[in-house]
N, C-alpha and C. Protein backbone atom coordinates (compact mmCIF):
# COMPACT_ATOMS: atom_id res chain seq x y z
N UNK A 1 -13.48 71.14 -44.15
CA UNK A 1 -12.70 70.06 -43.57
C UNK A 1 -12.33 70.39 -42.13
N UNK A 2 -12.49 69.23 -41.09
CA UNK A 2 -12.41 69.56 -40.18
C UNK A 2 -10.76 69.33 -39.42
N UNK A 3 -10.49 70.69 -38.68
CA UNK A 3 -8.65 70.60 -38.09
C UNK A 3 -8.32 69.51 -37.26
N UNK A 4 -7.03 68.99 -37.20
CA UNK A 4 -7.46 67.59 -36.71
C UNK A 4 -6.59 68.87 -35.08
N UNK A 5 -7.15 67.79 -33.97
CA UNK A 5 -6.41 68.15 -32.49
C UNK A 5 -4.95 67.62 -32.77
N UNK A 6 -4.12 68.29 -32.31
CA UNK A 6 -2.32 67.75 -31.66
C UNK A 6 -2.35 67.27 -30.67
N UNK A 7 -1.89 66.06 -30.30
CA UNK A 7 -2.19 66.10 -28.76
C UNK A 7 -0.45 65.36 -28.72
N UNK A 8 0.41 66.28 -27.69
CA UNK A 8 1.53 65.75 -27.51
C UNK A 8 2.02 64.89 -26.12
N UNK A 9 2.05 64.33 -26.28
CA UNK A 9 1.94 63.25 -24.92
C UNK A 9 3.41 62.14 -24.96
N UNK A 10 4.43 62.30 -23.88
CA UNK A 10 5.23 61.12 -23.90
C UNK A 10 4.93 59.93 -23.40
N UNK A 11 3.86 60.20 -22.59
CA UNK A 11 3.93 58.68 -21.34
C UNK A 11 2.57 57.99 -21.98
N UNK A 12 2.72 56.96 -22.16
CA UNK A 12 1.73 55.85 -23.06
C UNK A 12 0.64 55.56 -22.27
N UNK A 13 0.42 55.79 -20.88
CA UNK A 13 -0.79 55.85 -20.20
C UNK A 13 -1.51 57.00 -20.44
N UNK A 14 -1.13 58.18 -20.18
CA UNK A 14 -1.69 58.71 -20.20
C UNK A 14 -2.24 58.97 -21.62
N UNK A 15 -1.49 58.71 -22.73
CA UNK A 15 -1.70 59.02 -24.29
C UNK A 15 -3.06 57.92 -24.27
N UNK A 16 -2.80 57.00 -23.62
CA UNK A 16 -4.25 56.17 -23.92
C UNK A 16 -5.52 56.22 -23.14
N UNK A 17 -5.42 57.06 -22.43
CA UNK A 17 -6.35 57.17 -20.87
C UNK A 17 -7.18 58.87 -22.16
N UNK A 18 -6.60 59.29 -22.56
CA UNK A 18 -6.72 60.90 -23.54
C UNK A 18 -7.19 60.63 -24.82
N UNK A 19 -6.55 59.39 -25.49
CA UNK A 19 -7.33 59.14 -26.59
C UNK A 19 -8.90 58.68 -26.08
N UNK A 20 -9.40 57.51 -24.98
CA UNK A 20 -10.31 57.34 -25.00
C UNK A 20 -11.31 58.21 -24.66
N UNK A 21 -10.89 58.95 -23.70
CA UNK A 21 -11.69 60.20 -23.43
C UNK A 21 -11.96 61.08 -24.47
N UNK A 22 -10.97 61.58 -25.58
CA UNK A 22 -11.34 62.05 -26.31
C UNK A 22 -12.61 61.41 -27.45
N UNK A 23 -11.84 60.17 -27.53
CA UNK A 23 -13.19 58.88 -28.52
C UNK A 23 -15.09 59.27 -27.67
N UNK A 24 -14.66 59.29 -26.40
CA UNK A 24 -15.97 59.15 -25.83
C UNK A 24 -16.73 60.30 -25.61
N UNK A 25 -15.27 61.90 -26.21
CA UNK A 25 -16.63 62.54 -26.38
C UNK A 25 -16.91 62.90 -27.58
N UNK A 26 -16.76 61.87 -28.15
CA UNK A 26 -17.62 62.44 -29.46
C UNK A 26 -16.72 62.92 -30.91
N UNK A 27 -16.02 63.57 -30.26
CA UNK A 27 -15.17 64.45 -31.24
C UNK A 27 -15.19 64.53 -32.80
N UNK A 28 -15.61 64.79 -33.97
CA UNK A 28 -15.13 64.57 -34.97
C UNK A 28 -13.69 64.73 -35.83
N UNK A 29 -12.91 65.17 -34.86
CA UNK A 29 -11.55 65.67 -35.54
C UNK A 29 -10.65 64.17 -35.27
N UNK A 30 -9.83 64.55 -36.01
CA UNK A 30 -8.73 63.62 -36.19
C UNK A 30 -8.09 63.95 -34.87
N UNK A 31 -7.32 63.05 -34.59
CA UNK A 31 -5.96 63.01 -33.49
C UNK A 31 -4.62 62.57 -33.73
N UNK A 32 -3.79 63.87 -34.08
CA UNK A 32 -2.27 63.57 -34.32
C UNK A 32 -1.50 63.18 -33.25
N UNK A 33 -1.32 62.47 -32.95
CA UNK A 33 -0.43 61.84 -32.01
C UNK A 33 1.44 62.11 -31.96
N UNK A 34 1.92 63.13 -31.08
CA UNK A 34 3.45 63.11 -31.30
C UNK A 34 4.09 62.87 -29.91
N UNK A 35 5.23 62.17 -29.67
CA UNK A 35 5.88 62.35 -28.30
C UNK A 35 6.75 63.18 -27.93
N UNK A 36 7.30 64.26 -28.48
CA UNK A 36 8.14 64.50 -27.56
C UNK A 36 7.95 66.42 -28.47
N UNK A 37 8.62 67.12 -27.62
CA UNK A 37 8.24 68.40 -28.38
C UNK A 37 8.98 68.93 -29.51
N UNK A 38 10.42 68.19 -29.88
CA UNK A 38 10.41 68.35 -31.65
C UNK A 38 9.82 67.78 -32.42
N UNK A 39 9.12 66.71 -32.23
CA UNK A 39 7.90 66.22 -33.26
C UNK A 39 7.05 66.66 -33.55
N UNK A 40 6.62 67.68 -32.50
CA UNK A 40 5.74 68.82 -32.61
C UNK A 40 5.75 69.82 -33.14
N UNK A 41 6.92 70.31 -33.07
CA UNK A 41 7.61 71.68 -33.45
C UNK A 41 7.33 71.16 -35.43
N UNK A 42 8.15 70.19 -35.71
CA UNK A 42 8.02 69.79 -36.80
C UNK A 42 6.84 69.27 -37.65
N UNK A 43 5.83 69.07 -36.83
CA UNK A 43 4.75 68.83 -37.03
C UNK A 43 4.21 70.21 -37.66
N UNK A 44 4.02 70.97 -36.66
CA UNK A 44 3.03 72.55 -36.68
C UNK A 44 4.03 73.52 -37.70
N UNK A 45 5.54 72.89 -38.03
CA UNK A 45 6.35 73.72 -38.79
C UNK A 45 6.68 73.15 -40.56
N UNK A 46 5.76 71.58 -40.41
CA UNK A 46 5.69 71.13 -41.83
C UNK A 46 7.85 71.02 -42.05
N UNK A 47 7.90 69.94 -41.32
CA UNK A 47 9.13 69.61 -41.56
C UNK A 47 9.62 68.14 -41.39
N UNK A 48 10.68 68.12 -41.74
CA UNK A 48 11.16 66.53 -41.51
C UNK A 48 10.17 65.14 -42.12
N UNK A 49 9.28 64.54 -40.99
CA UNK A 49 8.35 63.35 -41.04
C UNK A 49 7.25 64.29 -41.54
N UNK A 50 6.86 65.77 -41.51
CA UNK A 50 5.63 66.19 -41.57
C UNK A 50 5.39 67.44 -42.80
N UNK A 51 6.59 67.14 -43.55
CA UNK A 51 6.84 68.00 -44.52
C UNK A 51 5.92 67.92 -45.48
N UNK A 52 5.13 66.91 -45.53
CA UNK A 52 4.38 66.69 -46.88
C UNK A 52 2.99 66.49 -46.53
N UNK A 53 2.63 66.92 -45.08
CA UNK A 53 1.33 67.32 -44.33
C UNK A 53 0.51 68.26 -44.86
N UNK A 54 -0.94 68.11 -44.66
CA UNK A 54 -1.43 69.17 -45.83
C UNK A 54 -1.21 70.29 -45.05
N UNK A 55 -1.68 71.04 -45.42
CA UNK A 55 -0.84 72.52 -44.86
C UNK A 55 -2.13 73.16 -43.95
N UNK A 56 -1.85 73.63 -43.54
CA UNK A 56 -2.93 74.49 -41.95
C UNK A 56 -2.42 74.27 -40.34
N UNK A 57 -2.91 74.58 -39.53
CA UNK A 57 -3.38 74.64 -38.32
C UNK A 57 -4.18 73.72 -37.59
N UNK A 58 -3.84 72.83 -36.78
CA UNK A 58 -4.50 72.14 -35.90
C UNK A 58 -5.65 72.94 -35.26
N UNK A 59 -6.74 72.55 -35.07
CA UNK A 59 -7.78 73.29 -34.18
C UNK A 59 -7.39 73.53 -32.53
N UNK A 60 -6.39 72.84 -32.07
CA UNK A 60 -6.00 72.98 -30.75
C UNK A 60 -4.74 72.22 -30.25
N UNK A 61 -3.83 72.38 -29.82
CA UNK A 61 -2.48 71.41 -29.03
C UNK A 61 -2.69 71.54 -27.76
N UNK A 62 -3.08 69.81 -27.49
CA UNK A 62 -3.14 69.78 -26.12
C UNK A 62 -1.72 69.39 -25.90
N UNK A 63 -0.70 69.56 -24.93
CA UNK A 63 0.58 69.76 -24.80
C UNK A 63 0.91 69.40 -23.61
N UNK A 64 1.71 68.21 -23.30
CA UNK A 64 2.49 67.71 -21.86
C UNK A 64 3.46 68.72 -21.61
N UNK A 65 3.69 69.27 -20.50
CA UNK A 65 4.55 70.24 -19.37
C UNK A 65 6.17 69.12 -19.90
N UNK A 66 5.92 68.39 -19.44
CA UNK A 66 7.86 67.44 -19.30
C UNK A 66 7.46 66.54 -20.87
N UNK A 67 8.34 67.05 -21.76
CA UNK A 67 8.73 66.05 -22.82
C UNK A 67 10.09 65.74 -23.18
N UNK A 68 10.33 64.74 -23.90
CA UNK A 68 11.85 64.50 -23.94
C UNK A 68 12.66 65.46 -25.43
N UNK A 69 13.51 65.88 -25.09
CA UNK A 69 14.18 66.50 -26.49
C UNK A 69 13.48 67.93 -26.32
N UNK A 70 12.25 68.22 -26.47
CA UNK A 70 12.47 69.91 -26.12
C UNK A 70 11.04 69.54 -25.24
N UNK A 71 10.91 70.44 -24.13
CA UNK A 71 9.70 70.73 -23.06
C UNK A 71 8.46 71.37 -23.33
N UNK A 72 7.59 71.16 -22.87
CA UNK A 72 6.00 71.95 -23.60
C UNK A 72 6.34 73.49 -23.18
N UNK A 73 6.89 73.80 -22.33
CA UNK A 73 7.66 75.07 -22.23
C UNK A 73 7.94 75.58 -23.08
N UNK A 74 9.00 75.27 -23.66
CA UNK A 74 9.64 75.88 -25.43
C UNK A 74 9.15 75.57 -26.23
N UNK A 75 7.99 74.38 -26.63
CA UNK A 75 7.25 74.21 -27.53
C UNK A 75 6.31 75.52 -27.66
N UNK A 76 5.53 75.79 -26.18
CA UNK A 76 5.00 76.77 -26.13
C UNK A 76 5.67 77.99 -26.58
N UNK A 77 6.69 78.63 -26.29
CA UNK A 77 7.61 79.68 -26.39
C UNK A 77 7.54 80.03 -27.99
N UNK A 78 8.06 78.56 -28.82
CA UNK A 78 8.05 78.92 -29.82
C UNK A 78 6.75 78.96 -30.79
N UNK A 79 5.85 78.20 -30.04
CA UNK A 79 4.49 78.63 -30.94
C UNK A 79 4.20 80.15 -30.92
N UNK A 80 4.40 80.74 -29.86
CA UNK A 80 3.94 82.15 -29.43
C UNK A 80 4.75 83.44 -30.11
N UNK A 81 6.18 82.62 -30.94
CA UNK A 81 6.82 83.54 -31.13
C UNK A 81 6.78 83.43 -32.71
N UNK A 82 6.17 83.04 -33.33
CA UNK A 82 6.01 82.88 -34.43
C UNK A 82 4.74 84.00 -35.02
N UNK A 83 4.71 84.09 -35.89
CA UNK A 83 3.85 84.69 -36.34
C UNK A 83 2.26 84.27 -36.71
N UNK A 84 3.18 83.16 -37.71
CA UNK A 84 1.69 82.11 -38.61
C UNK A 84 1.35 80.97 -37.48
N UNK A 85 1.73 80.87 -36.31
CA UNK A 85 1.00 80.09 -35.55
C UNK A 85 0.21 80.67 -33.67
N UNK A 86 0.71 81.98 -33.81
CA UNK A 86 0.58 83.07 -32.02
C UNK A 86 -0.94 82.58 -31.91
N UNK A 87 -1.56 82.46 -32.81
CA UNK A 87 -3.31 82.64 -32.54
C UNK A 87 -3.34 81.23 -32.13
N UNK A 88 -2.58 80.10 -32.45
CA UNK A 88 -3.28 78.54 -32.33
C UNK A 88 -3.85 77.90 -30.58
N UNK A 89 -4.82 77.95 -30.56
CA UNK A 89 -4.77 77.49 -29.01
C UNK A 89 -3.83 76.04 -28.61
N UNK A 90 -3.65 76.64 -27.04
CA UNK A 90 -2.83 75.69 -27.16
C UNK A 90 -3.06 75.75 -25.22
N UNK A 91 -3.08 74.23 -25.09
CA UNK A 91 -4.09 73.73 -23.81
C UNK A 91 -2.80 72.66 -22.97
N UNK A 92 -2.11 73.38 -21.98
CA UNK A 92 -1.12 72.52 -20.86
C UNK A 92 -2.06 71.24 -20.76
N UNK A 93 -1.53 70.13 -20.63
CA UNK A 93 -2.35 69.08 -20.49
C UNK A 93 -1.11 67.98 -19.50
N UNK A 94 -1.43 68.26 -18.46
CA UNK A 94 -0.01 68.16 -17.81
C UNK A 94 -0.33 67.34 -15.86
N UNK A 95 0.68 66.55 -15.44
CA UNK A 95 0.53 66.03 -14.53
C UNK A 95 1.15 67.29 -13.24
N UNK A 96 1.71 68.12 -13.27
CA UNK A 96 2.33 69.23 -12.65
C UNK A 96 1.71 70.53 -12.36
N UNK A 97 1.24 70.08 -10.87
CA UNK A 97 0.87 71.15 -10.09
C UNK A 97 1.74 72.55 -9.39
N UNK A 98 2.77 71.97 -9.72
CA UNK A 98 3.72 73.24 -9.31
C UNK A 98 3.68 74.77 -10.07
N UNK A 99 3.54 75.67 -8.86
CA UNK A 99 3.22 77.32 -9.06
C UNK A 99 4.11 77.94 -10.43
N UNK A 100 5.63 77.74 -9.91
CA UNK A 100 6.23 78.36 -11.20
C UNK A 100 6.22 77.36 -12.73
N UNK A 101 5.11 76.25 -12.71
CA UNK A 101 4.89 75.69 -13.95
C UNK A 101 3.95 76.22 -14.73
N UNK A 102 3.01 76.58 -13.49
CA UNK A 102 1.60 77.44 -13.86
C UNK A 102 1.74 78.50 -14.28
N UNK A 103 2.87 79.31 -13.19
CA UNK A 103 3.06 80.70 -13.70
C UNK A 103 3.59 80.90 -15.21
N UNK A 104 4.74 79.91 -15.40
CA UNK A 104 5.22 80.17 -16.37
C UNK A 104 4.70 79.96 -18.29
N UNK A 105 3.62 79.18 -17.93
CA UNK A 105 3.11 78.69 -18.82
C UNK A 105 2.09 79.62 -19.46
N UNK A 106 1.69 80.57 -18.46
CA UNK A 106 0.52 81.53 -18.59
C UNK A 106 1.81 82.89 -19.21
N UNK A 107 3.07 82.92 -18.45
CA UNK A 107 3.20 83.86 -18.69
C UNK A 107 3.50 83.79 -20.15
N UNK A 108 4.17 82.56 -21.19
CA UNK A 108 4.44 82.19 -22.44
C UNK A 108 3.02 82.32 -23.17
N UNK A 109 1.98 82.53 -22.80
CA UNK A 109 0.98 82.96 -23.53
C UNK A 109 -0.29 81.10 -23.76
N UNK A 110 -0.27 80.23 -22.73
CA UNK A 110 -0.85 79.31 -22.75
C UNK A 110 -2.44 79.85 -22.77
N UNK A 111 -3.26 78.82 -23.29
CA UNK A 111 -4.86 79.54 -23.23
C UNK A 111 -5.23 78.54 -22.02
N UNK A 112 -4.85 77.92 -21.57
CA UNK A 112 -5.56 77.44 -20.34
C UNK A 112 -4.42 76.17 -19.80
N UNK A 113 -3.79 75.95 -18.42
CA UNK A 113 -3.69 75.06 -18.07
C UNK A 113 -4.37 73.40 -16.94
N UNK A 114 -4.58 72.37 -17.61
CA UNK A 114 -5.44 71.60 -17.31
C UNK A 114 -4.36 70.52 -16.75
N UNK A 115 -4.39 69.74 -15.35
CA UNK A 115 -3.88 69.03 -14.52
C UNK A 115 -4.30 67.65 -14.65
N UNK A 116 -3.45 66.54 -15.39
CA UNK A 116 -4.57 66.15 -15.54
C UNK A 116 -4.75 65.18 -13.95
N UNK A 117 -6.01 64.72 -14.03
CA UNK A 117 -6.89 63.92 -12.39
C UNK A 117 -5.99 62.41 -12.05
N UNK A 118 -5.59 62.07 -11.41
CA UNK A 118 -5.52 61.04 -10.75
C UNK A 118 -5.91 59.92 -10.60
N UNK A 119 -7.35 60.03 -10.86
CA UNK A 119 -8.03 59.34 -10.82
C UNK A 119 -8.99 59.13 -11.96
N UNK A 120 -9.28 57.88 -12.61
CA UNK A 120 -9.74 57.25 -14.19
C UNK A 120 -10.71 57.90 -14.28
N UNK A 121 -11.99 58.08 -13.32
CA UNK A 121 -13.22 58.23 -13.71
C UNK A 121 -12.82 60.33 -13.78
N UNK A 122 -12.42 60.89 -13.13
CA UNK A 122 -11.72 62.08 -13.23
C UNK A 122 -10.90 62.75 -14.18
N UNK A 123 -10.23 61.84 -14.56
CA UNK A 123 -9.42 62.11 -15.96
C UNK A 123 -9.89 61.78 -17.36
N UNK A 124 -11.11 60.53 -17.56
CA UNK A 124 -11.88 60.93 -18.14
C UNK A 124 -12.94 61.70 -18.65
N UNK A 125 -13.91 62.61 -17.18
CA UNK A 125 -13.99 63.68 -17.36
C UNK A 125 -13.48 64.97 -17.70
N UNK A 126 -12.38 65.30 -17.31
CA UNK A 126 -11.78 66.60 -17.46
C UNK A 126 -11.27 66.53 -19.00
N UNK A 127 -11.01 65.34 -19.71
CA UNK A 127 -10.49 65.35 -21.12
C UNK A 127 -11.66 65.63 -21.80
N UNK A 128 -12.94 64.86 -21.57
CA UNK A 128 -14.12 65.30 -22.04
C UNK A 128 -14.66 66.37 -21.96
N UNK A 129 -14.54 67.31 -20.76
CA UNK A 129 -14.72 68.40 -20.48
C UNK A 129 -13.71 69.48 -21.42
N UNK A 130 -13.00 69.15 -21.51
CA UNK A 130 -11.66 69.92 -22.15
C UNK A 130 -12.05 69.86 -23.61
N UNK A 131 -12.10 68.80 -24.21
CA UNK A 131 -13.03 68.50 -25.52
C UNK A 131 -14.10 69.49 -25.51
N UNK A 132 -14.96 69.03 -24.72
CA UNK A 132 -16.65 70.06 -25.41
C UNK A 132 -16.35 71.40 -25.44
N UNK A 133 -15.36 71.98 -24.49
CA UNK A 133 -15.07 73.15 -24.37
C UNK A 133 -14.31 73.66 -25.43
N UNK A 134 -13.41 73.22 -26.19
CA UNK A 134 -13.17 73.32 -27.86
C UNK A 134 -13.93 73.08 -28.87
N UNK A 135 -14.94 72.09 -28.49
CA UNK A 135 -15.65 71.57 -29.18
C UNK A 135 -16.73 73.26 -29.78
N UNK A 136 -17.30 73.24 -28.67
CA UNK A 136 -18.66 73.92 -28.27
C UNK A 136 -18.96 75.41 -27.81
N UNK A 137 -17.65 75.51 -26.94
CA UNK A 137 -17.98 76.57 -26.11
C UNK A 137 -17.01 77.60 -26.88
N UNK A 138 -15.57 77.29 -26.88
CA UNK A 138 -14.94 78.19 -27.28
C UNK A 138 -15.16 79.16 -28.54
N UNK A 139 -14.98 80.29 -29.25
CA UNK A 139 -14.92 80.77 -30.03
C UNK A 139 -13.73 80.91 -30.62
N UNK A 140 -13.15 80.26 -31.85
CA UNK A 140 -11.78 80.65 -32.17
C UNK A 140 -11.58 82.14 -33.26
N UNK A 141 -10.61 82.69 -32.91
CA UNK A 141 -9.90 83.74 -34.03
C UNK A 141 -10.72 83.30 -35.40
N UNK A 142 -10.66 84.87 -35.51
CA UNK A 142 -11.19 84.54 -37.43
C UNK A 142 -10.33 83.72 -38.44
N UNK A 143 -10.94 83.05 -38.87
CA UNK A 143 -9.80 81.99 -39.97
C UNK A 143 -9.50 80.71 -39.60
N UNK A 144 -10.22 80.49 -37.80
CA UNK A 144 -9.89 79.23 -37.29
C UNK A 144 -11.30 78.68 -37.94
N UNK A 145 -11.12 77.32 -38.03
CA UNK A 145 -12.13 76.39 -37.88
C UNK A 145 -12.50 76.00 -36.30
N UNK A 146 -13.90 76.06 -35.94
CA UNK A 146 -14.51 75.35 -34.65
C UNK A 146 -14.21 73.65 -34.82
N UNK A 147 -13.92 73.22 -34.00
CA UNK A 147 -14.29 71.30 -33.66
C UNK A 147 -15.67 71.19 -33.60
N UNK A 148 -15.96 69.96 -34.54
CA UNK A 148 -17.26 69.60 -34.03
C UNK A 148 -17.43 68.45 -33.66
N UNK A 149 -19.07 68.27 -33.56
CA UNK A 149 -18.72 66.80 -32.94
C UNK A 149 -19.87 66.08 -33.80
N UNK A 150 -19.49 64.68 -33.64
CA UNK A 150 -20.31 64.18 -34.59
C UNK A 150 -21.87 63.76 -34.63
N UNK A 151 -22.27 63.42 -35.35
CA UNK A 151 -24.07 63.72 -34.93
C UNK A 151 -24.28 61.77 -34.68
């Protein structure tokens, strides 16, 4: 069975500019959709709305920098400080070019931060790009499932 992606996103453009990109490349995984970073937390921690979720690991959290109620910052923080989730990749997916956002995100243990483009035809690439590269390229930890894509 294949892990579905997290993708945490507050702002409704961009959540829809990310779903299609993701639709267009292909993807076979599901897409959990949460806004803000305790939905997340509760999501990946099987609590509250998500208590009765089947149980595992998302194949990847793509994760907004500014969310409302807790920040991809501490979302990050606390994925990393956990035990049953340190290995989960987990991909800044963020409008914020600023140094100590970058710095800090790397230093919380992020596997890559991605900006997203400005521009439609740009930001649909780089989500697609960001995709195949989970999809395809990456190698996950033993015990992860790879994304695939569909034939």
């Amino acid at each position: 069975m294949l892990k579905p992606i997290l993708l945490v996103e507050d702002n409704p453009k961009d959540l829809e500019l990310t779903l299609i990109a993701l639709e267009r490349s292909q993807l076979a995984n599901e897409v959990i959709v949460v806004e803000d970073g305790a939905e997340a937390l509760d999501y990946l921690y099987r609590r509250g709305d998500y208590a009765h979720r089947p149980e595992g690991k998302p194949a990847v959290v793509l994760l907004d920098l500014k969310l409302p109620k807790i920040d991809g910052l501490e979302v990050l923080k606390e994925i990393r400080e956990c035990e049953e989730l340190r290995s989960l990749p987990v991909v800044m997916l963020t409008s914020s070019k600023e140094e100590q956002d970058v710095i800090r995100s790397y230093q919380l243990g992020v596997n890559a931060y991605v900006v997203k483009p400005v521009e439609f035809r740009d930001f649909m690439k780089a989500i697609a790009d960001l995709g195949m590269f989970w999809a395809v390229l990456n190698e996950p930890p033993p015990g992860h499932t790879k994304v695939l894509r569909r034939k």
